[in-house]
Structure formats: structure tokens, C-alpha cells
C-alpha atoms as a PDB file:
ATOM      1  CA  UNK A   1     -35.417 -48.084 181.426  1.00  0.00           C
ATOM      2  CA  UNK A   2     -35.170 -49.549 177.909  1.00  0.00           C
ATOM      3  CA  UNK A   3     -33.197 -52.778 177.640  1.00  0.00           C
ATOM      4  CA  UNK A   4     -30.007 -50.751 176.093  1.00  0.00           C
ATOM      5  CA  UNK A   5     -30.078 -48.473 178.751  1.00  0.00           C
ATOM      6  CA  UNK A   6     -30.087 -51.602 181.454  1.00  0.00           C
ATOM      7  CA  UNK A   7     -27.008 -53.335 179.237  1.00  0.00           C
ATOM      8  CA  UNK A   8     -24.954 -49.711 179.818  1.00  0.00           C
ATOM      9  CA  UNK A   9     -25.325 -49.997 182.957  1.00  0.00           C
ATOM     10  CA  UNK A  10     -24.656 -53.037 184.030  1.00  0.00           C
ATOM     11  CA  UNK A  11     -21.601 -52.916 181.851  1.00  0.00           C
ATOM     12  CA  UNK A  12     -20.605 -49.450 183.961  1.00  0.00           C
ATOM     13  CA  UNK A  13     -21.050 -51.636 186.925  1.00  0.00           C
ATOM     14  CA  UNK A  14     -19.178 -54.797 185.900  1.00  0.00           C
ATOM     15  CA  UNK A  15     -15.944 -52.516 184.531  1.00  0.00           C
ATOM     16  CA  UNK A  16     -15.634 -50.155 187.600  1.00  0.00           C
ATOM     17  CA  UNK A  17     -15.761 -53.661 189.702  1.00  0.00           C
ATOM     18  CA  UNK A  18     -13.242 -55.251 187.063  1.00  0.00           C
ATOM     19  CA  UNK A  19     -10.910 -52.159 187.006  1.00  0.00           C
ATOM     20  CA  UNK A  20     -11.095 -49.831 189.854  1.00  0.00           C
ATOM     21  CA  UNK A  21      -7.899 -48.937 191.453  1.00  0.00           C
ATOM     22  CA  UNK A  22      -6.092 -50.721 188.392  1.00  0.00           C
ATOM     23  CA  UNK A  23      -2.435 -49.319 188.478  1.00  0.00           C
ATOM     24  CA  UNK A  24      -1.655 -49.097 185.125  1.00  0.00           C
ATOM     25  CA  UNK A  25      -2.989 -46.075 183.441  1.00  0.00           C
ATOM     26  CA  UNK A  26      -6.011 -47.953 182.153  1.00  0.00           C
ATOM     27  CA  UNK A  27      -8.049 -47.900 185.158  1.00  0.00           C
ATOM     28  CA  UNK A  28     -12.020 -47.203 185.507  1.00  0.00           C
ATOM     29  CA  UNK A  29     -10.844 -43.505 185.263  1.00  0.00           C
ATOM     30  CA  UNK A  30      -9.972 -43.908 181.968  1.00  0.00           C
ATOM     31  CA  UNK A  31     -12.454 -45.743 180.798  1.00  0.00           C
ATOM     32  CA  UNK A  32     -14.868 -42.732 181.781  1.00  0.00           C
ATOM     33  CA  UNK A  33     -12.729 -40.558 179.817  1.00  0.00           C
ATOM     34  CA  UNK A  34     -12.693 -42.568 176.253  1.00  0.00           C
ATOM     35  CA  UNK A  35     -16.648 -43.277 176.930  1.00  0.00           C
ATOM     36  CA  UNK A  36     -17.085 -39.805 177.367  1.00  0.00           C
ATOM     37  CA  UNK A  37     -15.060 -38.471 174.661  1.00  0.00           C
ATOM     38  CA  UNK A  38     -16.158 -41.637 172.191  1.00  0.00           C
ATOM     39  CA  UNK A  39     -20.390 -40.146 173.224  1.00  0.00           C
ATOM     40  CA  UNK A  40     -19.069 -36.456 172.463  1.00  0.00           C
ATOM     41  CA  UNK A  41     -17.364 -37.600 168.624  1.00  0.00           C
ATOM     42  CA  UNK A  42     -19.822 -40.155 168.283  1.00  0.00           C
ATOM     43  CA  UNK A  43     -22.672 -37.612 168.933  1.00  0.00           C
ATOM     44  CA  UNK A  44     -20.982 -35.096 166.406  1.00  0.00           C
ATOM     45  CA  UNK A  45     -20.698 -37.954 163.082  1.00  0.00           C
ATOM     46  CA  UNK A  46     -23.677 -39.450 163.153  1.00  0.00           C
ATOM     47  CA  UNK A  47     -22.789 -42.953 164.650  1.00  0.00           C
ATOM     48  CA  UNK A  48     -25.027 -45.254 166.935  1.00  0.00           C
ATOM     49  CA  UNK A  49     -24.082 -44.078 170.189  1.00  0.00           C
ATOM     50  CA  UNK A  50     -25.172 -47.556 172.002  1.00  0.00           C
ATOM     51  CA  UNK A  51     -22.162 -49.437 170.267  1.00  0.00           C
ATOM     52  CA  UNK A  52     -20.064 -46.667 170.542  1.00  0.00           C
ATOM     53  CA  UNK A  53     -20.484 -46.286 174.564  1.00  0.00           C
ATOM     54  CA  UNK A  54     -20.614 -50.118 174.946  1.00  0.00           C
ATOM     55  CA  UNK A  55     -17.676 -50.635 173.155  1.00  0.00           C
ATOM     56  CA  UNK A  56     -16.134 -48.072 174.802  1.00  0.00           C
ATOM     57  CA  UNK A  57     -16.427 -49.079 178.331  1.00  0.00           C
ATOM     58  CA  UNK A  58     -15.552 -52.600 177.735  1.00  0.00           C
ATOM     59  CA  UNK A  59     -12.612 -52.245 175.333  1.00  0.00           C
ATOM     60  CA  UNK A  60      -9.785 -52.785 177.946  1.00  0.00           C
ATOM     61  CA  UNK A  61     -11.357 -55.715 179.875  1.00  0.00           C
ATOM     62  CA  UNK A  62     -10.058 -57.350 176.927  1.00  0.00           C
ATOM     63  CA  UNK A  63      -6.272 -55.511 176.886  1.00  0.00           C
ATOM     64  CA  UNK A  64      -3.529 -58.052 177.020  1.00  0.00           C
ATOM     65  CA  UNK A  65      -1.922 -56.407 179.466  1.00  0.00           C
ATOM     66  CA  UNK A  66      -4.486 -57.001 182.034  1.00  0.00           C
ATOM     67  CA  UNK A  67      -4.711 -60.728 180.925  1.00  0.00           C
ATOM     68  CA  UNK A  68      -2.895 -63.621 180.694  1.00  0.00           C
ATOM     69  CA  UNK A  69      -3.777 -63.621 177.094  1.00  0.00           C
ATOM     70  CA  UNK A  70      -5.461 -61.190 174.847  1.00  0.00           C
ATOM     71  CA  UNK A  71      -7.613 -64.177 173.914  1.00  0.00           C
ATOM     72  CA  UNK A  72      -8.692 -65.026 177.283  1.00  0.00           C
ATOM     73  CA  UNK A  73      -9.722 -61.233 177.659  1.00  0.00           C
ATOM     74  CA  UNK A  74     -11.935 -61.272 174.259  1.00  0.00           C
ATOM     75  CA  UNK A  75     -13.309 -64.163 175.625  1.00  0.00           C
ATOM     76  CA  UNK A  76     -14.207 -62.410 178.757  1.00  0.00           C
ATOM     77  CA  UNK A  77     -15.953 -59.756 176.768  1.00  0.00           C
ATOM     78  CA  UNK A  78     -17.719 -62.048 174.688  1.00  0.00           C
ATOM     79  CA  UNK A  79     -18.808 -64.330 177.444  1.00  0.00           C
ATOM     80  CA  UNK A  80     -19.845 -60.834 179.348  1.00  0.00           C
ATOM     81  CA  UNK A  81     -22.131 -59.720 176.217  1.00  0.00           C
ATOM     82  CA  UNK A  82     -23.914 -62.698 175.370  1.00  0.00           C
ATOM     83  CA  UNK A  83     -25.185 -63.408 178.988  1.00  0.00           C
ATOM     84  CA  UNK A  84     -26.397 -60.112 179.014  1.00  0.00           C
ATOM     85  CA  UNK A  85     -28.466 -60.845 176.018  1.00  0.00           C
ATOM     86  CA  UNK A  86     -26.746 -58.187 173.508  1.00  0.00           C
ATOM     87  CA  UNK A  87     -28.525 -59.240 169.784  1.00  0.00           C
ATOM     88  CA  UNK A  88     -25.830 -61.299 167.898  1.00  0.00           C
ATOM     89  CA  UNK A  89     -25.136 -58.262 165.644  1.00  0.00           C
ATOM     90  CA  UNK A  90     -24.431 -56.110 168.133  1.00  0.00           C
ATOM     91  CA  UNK A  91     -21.875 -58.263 169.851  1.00  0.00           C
ATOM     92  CA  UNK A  92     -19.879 -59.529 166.822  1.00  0.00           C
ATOM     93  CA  UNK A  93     -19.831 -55.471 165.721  1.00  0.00           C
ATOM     94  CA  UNK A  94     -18.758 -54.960 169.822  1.00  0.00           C
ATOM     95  CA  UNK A  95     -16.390 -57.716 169.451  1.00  0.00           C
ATOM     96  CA  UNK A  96     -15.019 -56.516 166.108  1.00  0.00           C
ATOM     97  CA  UNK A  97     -14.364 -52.899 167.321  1.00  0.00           C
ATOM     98  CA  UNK A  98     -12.106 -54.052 170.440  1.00  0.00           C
ATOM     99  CA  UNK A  99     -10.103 -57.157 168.687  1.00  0.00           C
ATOM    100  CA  UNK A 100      -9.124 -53.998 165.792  1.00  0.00           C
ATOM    101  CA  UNK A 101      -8.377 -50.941 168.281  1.00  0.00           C
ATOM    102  CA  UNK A 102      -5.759 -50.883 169.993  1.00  0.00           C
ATOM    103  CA  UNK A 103      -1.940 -49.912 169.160  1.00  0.00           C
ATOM    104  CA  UNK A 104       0.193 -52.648 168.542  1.00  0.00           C
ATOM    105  CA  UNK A 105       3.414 -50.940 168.057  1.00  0.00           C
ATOM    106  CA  UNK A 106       4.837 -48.817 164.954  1.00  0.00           C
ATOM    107  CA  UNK A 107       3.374 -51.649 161.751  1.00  0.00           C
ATOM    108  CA  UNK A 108       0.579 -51.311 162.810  1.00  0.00           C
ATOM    109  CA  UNK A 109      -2.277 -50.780 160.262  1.00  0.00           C
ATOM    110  CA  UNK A 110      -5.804 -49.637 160.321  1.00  0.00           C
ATOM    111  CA  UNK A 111      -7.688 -52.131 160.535  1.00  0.00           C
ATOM    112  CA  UNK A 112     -10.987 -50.562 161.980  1.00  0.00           C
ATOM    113  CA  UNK A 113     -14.054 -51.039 159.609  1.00  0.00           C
ATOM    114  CA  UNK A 114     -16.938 -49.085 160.731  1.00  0.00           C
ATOM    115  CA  UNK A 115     -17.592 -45.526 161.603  1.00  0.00           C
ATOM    116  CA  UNK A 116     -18.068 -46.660 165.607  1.00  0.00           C
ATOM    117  CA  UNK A 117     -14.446 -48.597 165.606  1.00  0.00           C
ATOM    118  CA  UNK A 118     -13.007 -45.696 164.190  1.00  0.00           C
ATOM    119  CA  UNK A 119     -14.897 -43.620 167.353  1.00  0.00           C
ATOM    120  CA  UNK A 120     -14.022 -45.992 170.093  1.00  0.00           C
ATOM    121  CA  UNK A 121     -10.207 -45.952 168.424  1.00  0.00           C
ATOM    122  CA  UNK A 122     -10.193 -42.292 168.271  1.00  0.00           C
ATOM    123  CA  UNK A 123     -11.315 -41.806 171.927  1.00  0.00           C
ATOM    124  CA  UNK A 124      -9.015 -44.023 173.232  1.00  0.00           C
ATOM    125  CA  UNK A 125      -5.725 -42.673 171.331  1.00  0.00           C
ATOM    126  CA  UNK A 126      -6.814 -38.783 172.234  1.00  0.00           C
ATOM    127  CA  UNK A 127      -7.124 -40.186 176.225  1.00  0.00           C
ATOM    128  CA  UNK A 128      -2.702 -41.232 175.370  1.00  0.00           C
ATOM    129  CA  UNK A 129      -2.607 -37.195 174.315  1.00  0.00           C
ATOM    130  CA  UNK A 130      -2.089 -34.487 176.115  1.00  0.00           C
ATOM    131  CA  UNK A 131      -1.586 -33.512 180.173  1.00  0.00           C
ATOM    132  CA  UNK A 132      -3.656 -36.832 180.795  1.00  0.00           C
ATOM    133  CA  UNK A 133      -1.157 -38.951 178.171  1.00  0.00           C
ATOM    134  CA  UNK A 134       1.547 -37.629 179.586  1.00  0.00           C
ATOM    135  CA  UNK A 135       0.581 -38.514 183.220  1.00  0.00           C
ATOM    136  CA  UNK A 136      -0.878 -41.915 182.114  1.00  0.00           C
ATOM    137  CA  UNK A 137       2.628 -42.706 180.504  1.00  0.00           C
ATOM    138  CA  UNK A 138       4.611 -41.912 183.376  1.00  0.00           C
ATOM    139  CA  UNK A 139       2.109 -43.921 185.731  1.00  0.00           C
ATOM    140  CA  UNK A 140       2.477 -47.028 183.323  1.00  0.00           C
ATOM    141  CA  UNK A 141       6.378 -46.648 183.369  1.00  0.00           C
ATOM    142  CA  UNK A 142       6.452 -46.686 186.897  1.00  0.00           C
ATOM    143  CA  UNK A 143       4.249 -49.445 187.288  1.00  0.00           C
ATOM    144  CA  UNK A 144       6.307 -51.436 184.637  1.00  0.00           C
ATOM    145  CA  UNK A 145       9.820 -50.621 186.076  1.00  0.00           C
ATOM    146  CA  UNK A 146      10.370 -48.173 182.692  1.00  0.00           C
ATOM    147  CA  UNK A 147      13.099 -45.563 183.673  1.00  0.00           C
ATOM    148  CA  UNK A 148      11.750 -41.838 182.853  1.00  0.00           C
ATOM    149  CA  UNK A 149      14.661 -41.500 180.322  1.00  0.00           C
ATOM    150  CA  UNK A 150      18.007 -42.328 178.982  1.00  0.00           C
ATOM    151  CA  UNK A 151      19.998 -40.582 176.341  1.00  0.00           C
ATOM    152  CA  UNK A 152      21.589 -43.334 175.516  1.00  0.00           C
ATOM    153  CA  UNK A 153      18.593 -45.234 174.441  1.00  0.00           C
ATOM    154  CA  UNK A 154      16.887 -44.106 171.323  1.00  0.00           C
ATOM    155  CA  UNK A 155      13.090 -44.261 169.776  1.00  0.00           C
ATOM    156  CA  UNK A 156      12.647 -47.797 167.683  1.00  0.00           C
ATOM    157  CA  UNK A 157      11.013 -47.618 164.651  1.00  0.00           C
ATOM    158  CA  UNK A 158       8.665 -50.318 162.691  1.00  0.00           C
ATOM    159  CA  UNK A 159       8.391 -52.480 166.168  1.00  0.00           C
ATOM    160  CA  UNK A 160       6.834 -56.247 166.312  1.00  0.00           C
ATOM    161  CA  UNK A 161       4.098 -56.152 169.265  1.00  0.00           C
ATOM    162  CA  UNK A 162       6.732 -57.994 170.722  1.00  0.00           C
ATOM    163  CA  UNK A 163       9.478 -55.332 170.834  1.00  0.00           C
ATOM    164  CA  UNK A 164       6.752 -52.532 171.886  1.00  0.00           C
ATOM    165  CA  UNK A 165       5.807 -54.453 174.854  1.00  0.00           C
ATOM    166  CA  UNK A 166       9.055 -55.854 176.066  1.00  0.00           C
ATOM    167  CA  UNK A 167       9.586 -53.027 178.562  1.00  0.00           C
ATOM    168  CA  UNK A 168      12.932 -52.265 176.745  1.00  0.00           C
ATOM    169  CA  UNK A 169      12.336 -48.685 176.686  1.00  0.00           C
ATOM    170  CA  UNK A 170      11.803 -45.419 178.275  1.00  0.00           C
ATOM    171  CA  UNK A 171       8.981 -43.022 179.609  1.00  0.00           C
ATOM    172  CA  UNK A 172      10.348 -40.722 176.827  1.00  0.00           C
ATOM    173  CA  UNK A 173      11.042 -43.028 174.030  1.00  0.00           C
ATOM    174  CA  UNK A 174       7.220 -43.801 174.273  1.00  0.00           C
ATOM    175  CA  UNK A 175       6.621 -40.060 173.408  1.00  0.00           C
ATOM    176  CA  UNK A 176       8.162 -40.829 169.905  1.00  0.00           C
ATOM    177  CA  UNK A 177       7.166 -44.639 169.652  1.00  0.00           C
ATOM    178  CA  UNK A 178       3.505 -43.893 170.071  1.00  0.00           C
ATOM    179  CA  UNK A 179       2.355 -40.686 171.598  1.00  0.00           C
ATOM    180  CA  UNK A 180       3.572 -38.447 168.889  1.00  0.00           C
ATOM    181  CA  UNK A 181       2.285 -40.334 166.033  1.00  0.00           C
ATOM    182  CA  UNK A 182      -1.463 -40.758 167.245  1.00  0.00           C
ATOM    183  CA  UNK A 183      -2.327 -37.374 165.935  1.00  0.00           C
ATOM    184  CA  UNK A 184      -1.780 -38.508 162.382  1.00  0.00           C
ATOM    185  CA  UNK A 185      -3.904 -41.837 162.769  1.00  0.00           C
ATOM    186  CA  UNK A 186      -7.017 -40.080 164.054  1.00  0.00           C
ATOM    187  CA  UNK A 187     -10.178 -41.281 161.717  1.00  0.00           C
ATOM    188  CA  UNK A 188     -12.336 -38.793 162.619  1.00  0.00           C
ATOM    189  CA  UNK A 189     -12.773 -35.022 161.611  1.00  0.00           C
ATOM    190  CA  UNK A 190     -13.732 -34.410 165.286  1.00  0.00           C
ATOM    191  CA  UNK A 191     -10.913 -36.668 166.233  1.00  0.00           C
ATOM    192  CA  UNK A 192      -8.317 -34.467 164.359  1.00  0.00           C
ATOM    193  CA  UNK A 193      -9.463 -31.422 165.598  1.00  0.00           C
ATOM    194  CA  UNK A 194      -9.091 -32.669 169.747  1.00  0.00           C
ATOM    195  CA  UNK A 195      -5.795 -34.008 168.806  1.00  0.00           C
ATOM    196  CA  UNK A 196      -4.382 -31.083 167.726  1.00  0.00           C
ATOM    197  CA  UNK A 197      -4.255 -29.427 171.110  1.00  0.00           C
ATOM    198  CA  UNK A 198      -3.084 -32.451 172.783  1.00  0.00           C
ATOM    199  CA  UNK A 199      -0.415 -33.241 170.698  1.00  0.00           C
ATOM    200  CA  UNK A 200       1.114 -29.368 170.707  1.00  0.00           C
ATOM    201  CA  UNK A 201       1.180 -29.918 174.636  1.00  0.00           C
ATOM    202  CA  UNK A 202       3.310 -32.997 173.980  1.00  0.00           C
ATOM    203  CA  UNK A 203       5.461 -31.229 172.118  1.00  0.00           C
ATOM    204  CA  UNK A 204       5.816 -28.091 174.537  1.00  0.00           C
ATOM    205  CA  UNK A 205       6.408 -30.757 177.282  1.00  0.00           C
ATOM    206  CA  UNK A 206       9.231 -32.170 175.850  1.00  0.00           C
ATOM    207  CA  UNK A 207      10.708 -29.180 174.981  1.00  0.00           C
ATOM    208  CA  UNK A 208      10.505 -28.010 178.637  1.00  0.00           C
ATOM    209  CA  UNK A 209      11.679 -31.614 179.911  1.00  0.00           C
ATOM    210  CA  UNK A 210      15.081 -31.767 177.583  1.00  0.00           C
ATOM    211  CA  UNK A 211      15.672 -27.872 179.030  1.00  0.00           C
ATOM    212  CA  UNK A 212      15.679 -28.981 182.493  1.00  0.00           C
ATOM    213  CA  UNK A 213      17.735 -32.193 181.860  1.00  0.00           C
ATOM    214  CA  UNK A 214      20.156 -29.930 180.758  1.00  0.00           C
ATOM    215  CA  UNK A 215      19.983 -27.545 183.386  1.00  0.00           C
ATOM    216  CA  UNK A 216      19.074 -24.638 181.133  1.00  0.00           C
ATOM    217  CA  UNK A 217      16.083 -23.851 182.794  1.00  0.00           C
END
């Protein structure tokens, strides 16, 4: 086993321990998912697929959701990397890739630098797509105390971090706060293409779940 291979997995083995059974929607199940998708793009443009599948099965260890702070969860990622011996290159690109990723609401800019980032990024926004986004969404709601919808309450535009994690929302305004525009900020050719799908079942869902509040189907 070469030493990269021995880093994977003990990583594999210290997430599944760290998030198992996690009731959120980002759960070891869905780190699988992104690491598998972010091997599959990865493998397709030509990017180092050890950063790619490291980053990709630490990246929410550090989510400041599942923290007290989204420093104290960086920390815990680059605590977790350097005792495992990562070269110092390696774990400032690692370390770069998850501080950059993740959605922070509608201002948010792209602020991923290298080709891996943009994989990791990419994996993770198609795994918020599709039948899976849709059933992650409604699992983070309930776990939240989100309602599933309200007509009265419509989609916010340009939102601080603050305002897109305050809870003061909806299962369905998250459709049109983040789900919905993810297709458009893919960086990846291979990217694009998966999102494509995924987003037209978003779309088809929607149309099917405004029917039935209606009572017209």
C-alpha cells in the first residue's frame, strides 16, 4: 500500500466515525457520493485524483454547521492532515480547496483557484441536484424545523451568510435560493453536463409539487 493510499484510508475511516448517522443531509452517505462523483470528473479533466478524493472526503468535517465554528472545523482538518504526515503542499492545497467550496448564500463568488477545488466544488453542488438534492433538502428542513412551504414567504435574493443560514425560510424557497442556481456555477465541462439532468428533475418536481398544492392533480 503506498503511503497515499494508507492517508485515503485512514481518512475514509476517521469521516465515517466522525459522520455516520449524521442527521443533516451531510452524512458519511454523502460524502461517498461527492468522492465518488469528484474521482469520476476528476478522472475525466486531467486533475490529481489524490487531492481531489482527499479533499473530497474531508470537506464537511470542516462545515459550520457541524461545528461550533467554521474555524474550529478547519482546524480539525488541518490538525487531522498534518498528523497524518500529508507533505505541506498538499495540505495547504487540501486546506485551500475546503475554506473556498462551499455555498455561502446568493453573493457568493468563485473563489476556487485550482482545477481540483473546482472538482471537489462541482461534486459537492451536483450531490444538492437532483432526486438526491431534493431528498437531502427536505431531510435538512426537517432536521432544522424548516416548514416544507409557505406561499406567503418568498425566495430572497443577494443573501449575507447570515440571512441564508438563519432558518428563516422554506424547504421550497431553498429550491430558488440555491438549488436552482448551482447548474449555472458548475466549473467543469463534465460538471455541466451531470447538472443538466439534475437540474431538469428539479424543475419537473416543482412543477408536480405546486399541481398538487393546488389540488389539480
Amino acid at each position: 500500500m503506498t503511503d497515499q493510499q494508507a492517508i485515503l484510508e485512514k481518512a475514509r475511516a476517521y469521516v465515517f466515525q466522525e459522520l455516520n448517522g449524521e442527521a443533516s443531509g451531510h452524512d458519511w452517505w454523502h460524502i461517498h457520493r461527492v468522492t465518488n462523483l469528484a474521482l469520476a470528473i476528476g478522472q475525466k479533466e486531467g486533475a490529481d485524483l489524490f487531492i481531489c478524493e482527499l479533499a473530497a472526503l474531508l470537506h464537511d468535517i470542516a462545515d459550520g454547521k457541524l461545528n461550533e465554528t467554521e474555524a474550529i472545523g478547519l482546524q480539525k482538518v488541518h490538525t487531522w492532515l498534518t498528523s497524518n504526515g500529508l507533505e505541506p503542499q498538499d495540505r495547504d492545497h487540501i486546506m485551500d480547496i475546503i475554506q473556498h467550496m462551499s455555498f455561502k448564500g446568493g453573493n457568493q463568488t468563485q473563489t476556487v483557484s485550482t482545477l481540483e477545488g473546482q472538482i471537489v466544488q462541482d461534486a459537492d453542488r451536483l450531490d444538492a441536484l437532483g432526486a438526491i438534492g431534493i431528498a437531502r433538502t427536505m431531510v435538512y428542513s426537517g432536521h432544522t424545523g424548516r416548514p416544507i412551504h409557505d406561499p406567503a414567504m418568498k425566495p430572497r435574493d443577494q443573501l449575507t451568510l447570515e440571512e441564508y443560514r438563519n432558518g428563516q425560510d422554506t424547504a421550497i424557497m431553498h429550491f430558488y435560493e440555491k438549488l436552482l442556481k448551482l447548474k449555472d456555477r458548475m466549473n467543469t465541462t463534465t460538471a455541466k453536463e451531470l447538472a443538466q439532468e439534475r437540474h431538469q428533475f428539479l424543475e419537473t418536481y416543482l412543477e408536480q409539487f405546486y399541481a398538487e398544492w393546488e389540488a389539480e392533480r
